[in-house]
N, C-alpha and C. Protein backbone atom coordinates (compact mmCIF):
# COMPACT_ATOMS: atom_id res chain seq x y z
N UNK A 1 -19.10 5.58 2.63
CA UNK A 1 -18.23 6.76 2.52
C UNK A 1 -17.15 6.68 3.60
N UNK A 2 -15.93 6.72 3.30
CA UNK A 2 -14.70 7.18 4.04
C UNK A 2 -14.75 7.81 5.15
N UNK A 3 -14.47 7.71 6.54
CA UNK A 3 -14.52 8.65 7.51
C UNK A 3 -13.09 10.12 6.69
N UNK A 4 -13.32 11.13 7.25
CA UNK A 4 -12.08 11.97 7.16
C UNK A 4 -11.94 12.12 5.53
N UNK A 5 -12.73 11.99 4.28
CA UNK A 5 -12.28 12.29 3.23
C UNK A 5 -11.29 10.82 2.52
N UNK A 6 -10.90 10.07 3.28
CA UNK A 6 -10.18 9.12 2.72
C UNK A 6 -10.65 8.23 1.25
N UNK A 7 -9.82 8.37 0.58
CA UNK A 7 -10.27 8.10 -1.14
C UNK A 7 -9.92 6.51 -1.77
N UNK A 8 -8.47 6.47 -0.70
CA UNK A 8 -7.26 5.39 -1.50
C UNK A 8 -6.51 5.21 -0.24
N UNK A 9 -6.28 4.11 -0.18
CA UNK A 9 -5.05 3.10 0.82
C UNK A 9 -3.85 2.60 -0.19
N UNK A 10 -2.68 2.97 0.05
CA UNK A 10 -1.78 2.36 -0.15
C UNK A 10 -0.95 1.71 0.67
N UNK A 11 -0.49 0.81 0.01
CA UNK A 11 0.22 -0.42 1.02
C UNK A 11 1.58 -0.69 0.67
N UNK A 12 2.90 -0.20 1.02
CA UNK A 12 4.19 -0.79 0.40
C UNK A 12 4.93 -1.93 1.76
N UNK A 13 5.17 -3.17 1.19
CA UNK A 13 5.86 -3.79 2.02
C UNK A 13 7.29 -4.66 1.15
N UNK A 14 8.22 -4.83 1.35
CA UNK A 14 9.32 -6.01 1.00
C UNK A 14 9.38 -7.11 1.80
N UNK A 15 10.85 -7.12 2.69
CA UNK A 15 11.05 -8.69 2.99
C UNK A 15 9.79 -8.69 4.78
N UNK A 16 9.03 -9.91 4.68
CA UNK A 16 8.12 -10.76 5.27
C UNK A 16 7.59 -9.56 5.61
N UNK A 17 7.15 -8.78 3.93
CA UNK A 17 5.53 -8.64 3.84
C UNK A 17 4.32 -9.02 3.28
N UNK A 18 4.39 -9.96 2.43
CA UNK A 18 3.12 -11.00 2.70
C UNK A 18 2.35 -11.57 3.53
N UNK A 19 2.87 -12.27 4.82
CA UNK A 19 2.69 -12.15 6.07
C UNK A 19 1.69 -11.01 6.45
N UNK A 20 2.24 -10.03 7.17
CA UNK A 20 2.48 -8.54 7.50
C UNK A 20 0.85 -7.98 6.60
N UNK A 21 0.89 -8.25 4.76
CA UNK A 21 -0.01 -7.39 4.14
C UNK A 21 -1.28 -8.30 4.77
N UNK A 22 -1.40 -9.96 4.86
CA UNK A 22 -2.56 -10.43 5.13
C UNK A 22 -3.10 -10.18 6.49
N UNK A 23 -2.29 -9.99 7.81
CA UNK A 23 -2.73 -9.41 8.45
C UNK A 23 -3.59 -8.34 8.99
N UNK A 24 -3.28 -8.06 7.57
CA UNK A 24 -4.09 -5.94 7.76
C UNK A 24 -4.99 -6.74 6.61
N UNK A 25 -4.73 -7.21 5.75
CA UNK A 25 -6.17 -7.05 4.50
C UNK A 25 -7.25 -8.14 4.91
N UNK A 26 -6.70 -9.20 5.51
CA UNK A 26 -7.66 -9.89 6.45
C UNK A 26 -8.86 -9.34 7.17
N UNK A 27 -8.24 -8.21 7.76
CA UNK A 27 -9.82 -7.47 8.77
C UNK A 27 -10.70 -6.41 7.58
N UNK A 28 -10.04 -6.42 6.67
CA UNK A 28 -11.15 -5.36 6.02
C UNK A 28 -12.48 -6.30 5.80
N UNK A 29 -13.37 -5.47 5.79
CA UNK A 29 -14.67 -5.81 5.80
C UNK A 29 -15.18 -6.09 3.91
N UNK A 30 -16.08 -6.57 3.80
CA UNK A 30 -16.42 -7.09 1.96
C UNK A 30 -16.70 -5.52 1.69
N UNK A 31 -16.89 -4.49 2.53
CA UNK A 31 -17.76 -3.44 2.19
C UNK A 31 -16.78 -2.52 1.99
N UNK A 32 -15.55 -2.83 2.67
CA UNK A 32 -14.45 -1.58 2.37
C UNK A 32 -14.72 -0.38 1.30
N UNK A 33 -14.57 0.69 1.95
CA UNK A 33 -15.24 1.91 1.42
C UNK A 33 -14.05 2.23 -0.12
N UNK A 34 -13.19 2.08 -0.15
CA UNK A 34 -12.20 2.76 -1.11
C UNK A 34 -11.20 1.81 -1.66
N UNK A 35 -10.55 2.03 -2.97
CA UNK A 35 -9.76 0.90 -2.95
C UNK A 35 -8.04 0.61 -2.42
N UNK A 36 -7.86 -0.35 -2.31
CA UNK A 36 -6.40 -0.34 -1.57
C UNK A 36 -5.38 -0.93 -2.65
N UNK A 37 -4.24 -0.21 -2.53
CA UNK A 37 -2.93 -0.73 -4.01
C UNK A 37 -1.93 -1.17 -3.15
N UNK A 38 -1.62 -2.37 -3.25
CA UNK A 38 -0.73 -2.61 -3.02
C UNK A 38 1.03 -3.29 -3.34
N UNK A 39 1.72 -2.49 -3.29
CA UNK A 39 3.24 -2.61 -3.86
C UNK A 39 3.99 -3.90 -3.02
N UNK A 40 4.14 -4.75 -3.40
CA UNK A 40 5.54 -6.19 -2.45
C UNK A 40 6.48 -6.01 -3.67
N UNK A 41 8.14 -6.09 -2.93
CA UNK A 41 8.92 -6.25 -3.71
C UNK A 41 8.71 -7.84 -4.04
N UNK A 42 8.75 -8.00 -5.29
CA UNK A 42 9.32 -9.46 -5.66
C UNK A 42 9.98 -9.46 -6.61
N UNK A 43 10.60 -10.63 -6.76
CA UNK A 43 11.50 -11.08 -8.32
C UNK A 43 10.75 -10.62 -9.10
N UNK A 44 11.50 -10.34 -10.44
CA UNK A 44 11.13 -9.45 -11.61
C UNK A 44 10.35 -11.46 -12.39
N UNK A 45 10.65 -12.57 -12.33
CA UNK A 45 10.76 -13.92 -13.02
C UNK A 45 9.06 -14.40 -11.70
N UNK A 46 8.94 -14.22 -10.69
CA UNK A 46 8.20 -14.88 -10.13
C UNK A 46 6.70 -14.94 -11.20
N UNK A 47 6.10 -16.07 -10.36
CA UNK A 47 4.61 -15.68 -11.01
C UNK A 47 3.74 -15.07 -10.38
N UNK A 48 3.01 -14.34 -11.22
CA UNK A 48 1.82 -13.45 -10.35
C UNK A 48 0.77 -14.51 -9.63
N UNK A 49 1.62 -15.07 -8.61
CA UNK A 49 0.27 -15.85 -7.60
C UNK A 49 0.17 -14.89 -6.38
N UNK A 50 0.80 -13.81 -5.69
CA UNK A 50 0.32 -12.93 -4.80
C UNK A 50 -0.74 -12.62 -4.75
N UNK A 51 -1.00 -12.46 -5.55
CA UNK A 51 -2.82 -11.64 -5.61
C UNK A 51 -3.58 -12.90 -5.07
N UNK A 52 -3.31 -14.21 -5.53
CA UNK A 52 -4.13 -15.55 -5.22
C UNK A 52 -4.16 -15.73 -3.89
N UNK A 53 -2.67 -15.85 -3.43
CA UNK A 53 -2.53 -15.67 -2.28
C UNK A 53 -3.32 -15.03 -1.01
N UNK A 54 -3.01 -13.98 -1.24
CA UNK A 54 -4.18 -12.91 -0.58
C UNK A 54 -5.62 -13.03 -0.52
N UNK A 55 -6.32 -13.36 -1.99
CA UNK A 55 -7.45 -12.94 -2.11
C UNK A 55 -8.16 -14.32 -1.49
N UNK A 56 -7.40 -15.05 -0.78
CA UNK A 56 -7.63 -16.69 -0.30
C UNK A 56 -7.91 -16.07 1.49
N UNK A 57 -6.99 -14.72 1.32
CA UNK A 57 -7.49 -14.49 3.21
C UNK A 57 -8.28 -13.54 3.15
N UNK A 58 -8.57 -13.02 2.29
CA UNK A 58 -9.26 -11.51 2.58
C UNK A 58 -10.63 -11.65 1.90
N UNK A 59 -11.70 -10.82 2.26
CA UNK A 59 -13.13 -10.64 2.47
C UNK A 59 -13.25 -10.15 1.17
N UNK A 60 -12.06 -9.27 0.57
CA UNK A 60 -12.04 -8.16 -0.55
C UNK A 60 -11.75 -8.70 -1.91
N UNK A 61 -12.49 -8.02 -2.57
CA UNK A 61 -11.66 -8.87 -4.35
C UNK A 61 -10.40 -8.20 -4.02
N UNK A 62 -9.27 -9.31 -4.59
CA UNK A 62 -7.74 -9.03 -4.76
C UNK A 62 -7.45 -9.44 -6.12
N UNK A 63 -6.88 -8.69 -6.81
CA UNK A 63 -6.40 -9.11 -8.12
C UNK A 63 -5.09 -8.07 -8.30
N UNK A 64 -4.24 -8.97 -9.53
CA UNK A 64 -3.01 -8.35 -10.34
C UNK A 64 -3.89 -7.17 -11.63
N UNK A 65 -3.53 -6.34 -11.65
CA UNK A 65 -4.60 -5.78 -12.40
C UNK A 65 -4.04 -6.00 -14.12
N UNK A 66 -4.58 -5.61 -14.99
CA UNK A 66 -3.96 -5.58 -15.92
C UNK A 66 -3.76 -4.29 -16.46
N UNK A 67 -3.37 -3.63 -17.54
CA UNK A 67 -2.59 -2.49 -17.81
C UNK A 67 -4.31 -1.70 -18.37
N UNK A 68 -4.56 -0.37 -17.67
CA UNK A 68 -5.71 0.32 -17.87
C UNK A 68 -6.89 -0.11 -17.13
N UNK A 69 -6.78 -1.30 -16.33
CA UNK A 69 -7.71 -1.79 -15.11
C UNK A 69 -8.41 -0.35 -14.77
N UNK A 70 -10.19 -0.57 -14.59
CA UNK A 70 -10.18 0.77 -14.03
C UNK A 70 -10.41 0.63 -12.24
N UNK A 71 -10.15 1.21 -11.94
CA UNK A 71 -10.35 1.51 -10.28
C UNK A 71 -11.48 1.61 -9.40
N UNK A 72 -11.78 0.22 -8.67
CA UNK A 72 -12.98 -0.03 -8.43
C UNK A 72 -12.92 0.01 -6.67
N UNK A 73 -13.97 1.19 -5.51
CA UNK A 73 -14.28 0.78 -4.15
C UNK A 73 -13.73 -0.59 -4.27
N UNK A 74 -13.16 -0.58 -2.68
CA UNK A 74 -13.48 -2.09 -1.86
C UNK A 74 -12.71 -3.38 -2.79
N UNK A 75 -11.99 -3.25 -3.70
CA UNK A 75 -11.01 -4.22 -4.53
C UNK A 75 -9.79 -3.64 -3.95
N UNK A 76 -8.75 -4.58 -4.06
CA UNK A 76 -7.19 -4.49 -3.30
C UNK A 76 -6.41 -5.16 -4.57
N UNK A 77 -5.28 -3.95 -5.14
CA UNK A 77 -4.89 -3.97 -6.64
C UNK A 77 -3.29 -4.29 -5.63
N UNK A 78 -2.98 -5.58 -6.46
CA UNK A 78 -1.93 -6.07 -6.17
C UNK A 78 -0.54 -5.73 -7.37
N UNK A 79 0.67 -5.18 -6.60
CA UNK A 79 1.27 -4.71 -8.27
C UNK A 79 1.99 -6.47 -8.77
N UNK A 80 1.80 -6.34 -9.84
CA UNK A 80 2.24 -7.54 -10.50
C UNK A 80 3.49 -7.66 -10.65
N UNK A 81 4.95 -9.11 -10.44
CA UNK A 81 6.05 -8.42 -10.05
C UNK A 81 6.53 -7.92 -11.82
N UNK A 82 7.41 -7.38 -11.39
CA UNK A 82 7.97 -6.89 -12.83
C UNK A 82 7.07 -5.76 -13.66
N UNK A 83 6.69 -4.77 -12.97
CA UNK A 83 5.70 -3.86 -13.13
C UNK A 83 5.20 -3.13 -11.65
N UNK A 84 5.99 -1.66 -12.16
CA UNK A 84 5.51 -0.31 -11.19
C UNK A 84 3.79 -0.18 -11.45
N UNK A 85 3.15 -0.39 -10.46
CA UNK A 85 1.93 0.05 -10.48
C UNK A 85 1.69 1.49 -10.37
N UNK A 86 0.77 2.10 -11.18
CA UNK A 86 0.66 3.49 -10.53
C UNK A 86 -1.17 3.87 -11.29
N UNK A 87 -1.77 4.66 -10.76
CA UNK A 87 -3.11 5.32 -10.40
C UNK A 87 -2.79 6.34 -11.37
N UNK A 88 -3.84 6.75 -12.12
CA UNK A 88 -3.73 8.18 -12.94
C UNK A 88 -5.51 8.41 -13.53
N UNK A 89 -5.18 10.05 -13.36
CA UNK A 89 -6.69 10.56 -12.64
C UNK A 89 -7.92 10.17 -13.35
N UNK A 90 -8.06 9.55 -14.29
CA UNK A 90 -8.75 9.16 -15.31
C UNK A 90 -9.62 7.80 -14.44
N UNK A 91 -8.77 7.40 -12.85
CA UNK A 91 -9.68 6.72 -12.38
C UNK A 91 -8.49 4.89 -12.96
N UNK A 92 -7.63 4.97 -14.05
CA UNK A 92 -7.42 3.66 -14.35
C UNK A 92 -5.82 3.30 -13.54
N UNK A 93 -5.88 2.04 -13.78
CA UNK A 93 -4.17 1.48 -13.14
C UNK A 93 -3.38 1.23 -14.65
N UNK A 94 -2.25 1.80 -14.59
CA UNK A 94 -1.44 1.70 -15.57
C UNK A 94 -0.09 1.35 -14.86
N UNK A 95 0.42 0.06 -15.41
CA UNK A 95 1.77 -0.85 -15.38
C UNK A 95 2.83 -0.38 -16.46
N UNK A 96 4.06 -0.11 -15.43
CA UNK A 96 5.30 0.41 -15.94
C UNK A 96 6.30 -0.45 -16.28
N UNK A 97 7.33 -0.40 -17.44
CA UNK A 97 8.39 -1.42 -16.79
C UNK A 97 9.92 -0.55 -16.88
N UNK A 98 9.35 1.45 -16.44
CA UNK A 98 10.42 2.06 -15.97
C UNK A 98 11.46 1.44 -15.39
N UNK A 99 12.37 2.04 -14.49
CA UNK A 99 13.78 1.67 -14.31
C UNK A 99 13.31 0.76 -13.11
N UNK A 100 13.86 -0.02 -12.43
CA UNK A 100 13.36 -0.36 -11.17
C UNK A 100 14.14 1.29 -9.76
N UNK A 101 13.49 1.10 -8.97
CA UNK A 101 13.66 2.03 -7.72
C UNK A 101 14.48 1.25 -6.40
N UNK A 102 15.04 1.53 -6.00
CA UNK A 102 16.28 0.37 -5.21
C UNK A 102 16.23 -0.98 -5.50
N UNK A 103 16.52 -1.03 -7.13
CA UNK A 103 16.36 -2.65 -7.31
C UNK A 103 15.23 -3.15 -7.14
N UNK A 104 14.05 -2.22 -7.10
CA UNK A 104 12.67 -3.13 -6.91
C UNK A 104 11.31 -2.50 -8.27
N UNK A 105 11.33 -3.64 -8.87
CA UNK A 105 10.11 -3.22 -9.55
C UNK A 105 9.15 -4.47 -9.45
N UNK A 106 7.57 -4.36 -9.02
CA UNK A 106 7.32 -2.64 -8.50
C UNK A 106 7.91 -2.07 -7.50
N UNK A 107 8.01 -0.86 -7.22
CA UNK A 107 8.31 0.33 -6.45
C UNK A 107 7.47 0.45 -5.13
N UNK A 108 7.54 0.99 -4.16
CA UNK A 108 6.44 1.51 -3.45
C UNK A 108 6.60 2.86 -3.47
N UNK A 109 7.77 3.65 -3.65
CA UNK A 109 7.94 4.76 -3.92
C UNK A 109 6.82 5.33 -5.26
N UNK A 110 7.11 4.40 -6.29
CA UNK A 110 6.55 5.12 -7.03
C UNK A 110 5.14 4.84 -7.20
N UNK A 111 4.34 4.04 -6.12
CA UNK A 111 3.15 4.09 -6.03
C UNK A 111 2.72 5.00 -5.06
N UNK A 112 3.31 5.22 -3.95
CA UNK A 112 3.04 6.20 -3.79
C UNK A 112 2.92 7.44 -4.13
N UNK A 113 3.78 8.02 -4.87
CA UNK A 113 4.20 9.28 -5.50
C UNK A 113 2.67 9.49 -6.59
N UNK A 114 2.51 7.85 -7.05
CA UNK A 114 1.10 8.17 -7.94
C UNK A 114 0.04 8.12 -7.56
N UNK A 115 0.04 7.45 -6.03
CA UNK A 115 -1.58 7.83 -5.30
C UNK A 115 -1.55 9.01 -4.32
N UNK A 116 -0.18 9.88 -4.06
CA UNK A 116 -0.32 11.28 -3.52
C UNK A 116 -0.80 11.73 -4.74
N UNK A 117 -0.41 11.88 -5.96
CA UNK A 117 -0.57 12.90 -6.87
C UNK A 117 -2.20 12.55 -7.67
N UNK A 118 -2.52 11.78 -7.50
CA UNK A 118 -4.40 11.64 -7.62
C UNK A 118 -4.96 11.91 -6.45
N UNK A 119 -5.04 11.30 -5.58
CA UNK A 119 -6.00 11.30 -4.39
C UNK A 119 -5.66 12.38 -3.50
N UNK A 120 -4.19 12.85 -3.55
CA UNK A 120 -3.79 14.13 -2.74
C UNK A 120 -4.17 13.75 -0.96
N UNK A 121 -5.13 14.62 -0.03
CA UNK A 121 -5.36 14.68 0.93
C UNK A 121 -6.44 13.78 1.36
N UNK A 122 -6.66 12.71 0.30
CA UNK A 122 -7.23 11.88 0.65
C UNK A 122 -6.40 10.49 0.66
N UNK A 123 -5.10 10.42 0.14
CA UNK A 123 -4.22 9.06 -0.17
C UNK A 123 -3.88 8.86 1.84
N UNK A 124 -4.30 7.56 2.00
CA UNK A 124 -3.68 6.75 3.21
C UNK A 124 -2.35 5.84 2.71
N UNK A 125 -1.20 6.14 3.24
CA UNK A 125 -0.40 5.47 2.80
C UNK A 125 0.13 4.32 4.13
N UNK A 126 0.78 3.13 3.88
CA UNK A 126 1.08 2.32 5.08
C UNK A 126 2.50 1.82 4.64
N UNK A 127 3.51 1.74 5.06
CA UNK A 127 4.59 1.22 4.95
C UNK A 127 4.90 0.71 6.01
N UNK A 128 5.25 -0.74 5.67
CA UNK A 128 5.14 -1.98 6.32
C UNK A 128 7.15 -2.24 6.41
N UNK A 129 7.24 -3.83 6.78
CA UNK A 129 8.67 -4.34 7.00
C UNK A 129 9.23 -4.19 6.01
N UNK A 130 10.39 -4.06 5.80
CA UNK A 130 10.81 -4.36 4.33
C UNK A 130 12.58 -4.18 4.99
N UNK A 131 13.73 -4.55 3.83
CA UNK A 131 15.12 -4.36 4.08
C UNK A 131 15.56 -3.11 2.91
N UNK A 132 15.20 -1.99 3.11
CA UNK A 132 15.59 -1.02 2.17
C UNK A 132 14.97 0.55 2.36
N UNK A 133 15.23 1.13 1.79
CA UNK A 133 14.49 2.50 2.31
C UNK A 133 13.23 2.78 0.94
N UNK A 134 13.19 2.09 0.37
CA UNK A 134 11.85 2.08 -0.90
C UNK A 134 10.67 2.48 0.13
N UNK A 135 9.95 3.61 -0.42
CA UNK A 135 8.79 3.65 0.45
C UNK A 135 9.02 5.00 1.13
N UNK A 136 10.22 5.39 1.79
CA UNK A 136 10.42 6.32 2.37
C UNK A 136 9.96 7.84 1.43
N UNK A 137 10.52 8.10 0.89
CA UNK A 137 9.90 9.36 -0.36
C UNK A 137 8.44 9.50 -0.79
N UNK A 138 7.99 8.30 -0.71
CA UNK A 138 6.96 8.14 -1.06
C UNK A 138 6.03 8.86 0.08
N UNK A 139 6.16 8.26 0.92
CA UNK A 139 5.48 9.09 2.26
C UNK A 139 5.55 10.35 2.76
N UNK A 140 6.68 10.76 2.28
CA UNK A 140 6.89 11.89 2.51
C UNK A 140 5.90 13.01 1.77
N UNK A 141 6.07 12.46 -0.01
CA UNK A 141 5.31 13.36 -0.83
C UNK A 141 3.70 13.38 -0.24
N UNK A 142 2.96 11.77 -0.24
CA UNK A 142 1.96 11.89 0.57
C UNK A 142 1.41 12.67 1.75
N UNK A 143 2.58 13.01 2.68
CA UNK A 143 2.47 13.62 3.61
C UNK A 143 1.98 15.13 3.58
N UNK A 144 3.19 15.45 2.48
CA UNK A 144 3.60 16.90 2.18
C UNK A 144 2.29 17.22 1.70
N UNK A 145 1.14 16.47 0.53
CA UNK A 145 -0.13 16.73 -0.19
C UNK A 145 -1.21 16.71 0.84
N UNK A 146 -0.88 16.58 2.52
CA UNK A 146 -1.75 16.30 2.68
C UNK A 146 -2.69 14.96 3.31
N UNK A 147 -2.37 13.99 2.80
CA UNK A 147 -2.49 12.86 3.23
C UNK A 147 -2.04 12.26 4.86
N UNK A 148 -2.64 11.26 4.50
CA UNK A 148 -2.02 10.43 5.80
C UNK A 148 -0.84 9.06 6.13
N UNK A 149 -0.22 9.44 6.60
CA UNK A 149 0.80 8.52 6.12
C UNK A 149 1.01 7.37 8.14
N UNK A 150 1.36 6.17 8.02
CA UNK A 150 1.53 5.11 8.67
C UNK A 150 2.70 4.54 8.72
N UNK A 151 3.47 4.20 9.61
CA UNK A 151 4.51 3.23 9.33
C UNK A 151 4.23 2.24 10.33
N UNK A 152 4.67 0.91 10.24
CA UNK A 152 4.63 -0.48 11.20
C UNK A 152 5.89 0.24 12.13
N UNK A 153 5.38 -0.28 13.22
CA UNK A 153 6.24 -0.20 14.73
C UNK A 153 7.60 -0.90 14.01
N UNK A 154 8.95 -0.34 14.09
CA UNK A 154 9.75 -1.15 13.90
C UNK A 154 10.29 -2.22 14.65
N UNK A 155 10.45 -1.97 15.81
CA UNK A 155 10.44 -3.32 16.91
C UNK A 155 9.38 -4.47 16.08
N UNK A 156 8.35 -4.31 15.29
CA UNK A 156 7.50 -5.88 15.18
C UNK A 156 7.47 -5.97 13.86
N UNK A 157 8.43 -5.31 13.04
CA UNK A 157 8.55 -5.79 11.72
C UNK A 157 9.94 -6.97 12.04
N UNK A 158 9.58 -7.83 11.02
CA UNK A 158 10.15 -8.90 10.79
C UNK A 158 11.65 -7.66 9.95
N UNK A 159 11.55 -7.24 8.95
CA UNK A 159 12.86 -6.06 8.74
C UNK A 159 12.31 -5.28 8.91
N UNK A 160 12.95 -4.42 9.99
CA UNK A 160 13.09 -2.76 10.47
C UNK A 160 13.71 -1.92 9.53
N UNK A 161 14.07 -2.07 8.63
CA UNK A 161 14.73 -0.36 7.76
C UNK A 161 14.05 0.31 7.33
N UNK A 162 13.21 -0.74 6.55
CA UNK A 162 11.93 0.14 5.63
C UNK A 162 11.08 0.93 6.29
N UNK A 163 10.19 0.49 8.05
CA UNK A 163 9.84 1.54 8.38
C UNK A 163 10.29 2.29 9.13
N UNK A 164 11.44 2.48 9.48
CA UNK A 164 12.32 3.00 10.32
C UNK A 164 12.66 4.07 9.16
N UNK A 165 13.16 3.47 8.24
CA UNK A 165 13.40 4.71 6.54
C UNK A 165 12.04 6.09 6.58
N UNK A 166 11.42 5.26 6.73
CA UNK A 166 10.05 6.14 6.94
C UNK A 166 9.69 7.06 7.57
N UNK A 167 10.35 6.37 9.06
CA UNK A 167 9.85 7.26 10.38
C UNK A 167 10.85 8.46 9.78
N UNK A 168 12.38 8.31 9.54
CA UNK A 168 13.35 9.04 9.76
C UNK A 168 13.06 10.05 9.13
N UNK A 169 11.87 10.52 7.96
CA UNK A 169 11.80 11.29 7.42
C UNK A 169 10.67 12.58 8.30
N UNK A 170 10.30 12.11 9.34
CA UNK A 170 9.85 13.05 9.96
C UNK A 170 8.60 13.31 9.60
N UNK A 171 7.73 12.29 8.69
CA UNK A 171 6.40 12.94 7.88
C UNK A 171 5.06 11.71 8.18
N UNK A 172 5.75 10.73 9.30
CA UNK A 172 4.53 9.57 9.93
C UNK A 172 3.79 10.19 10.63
N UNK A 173 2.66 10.13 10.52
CA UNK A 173 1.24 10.67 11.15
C UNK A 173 1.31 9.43 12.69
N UNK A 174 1.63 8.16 11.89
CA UNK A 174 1.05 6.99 13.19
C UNK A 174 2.39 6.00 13.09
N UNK A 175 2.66 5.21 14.18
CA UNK A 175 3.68 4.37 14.31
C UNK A 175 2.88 3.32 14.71
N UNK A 176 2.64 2.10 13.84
CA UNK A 176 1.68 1.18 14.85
C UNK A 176 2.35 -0.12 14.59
N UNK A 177 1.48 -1.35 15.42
CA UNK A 177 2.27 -2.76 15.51
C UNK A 177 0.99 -3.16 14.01
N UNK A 178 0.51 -4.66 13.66
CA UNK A 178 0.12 -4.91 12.35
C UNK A 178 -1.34 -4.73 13.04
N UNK A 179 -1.74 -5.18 14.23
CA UNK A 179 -2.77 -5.11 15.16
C UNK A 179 -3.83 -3.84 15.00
N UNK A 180 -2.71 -3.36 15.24
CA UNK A 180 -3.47 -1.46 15.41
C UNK A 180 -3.52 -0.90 14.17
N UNK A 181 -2.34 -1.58 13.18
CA UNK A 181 -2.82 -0.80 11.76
C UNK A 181 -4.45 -1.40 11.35
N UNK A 182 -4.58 -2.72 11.67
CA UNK A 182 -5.75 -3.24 10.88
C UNK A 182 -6.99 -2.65 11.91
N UNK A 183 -7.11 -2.61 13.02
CA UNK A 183 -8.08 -1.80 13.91
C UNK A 183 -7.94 -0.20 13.11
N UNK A 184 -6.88 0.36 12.90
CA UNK A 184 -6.85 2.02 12.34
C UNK A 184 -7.73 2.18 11.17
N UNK A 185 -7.75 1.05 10.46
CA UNK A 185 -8.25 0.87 8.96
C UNK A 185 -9.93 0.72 9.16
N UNK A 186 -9.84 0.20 9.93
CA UNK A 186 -11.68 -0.46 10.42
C UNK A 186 -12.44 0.93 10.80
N UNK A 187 -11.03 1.64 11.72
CA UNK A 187 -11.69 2.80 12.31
C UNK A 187 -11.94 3.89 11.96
N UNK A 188 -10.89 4.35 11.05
CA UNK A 188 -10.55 5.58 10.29
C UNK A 188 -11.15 5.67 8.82
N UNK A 189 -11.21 4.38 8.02
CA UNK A 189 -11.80 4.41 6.88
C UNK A 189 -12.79 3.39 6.58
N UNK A 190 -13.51 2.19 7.81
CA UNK A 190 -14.46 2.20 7.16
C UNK A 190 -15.91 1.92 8.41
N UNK A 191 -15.08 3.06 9.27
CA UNK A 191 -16.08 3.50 10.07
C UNK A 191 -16.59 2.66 11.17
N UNK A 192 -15.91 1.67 11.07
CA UNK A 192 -16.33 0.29 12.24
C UNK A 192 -15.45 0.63 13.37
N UNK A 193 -16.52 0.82 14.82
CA UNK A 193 -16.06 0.44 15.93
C UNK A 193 -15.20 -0.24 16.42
């Protein structure tokens, strides 16, 4: 069980966040209490090897989900590029190929917006490096429901806008380097010292 009610982790990162996401999904434990979604901008043409990527450093199943995936503890749902990921209360992941959101589909905006509006005061949101303000709204709504919202120290993002976009909105709970986010995660949601 979640320390604090925590239900859902979300993760939005763009430019050198791959990097950045394995850092943090690296320390989760096989036991991770809840599941984590995570949004990278990529080309709409790439292939879905991110998820491979990842699930090569991390303890956690990582997968691209497919459209109605249902939502499983302790798995880390990678959005597939060319498809808004989003959560809906029924528990499943459903893939969009809506408008893109600053030129990025997937969105992190609009994953967020769909794990505030399920999980509410239980959604952890993290917005990582990126070159754009995607992500920023998103945190905010999270915030506003309740939730908990994160941004990376901008000094140690590889691009500063995205969480700097973040901070500016006045609704970050925590400002941390990738260090302290992945210690916050151990500590706050899955209860490890």
């Amino acid at each position: 069980m979640a320390l604090r009610g925590t239900r859902a982790v979300a993760i939005g990162a763009s430019w050198g966040g791959v990097e950045a996401s394995i850092k943090i999904i690296s320390r989760l434990p096989v036991d991770f209490p809840v599941p984590v979604f995570l949004a990278q901008h990529q080309r709409y043409e790439s292939e879905s090897r991110l998820a491979r990527v990842l699930a090569s450093r991390s303890h956690c199943p990582v997968l691209a989900p497919e459209d109605k995936e249902p939502v499983r503890e302790g798995h880390i749902y990678v959005a597939p590029p060319g498809y808004h990921m989003l959560v809906d209360r029924s528990g499943l992941i459903s893939l969009s190929c809506h408008w893109p959101v600053f030129y990025s589909r997937p969105s992190i905006d609009e994953l967020f917006f769909s794990v505030g509006h399920v999980y509410g005061g239980g959604a952890l949101a993290i917005l990582l490096t990126g070159a754009n303000e995607d992500g920023a709204a998103g945190l905010r709504y999270i915030h506003q429901r309740g939730g908990v919202t994160v941004a990376q120290d901008p000094s140690t993002a590889e691009a500063s806008m995205m969480p700097q976009a973040g901070i500016d909105t006045g609704c970050v709970d925590h400002i941390m380097s990738l260090q302290e986010i992945g210690d916050f995660l151990l500590r706050y949601v899955a209860g490890r010292g």
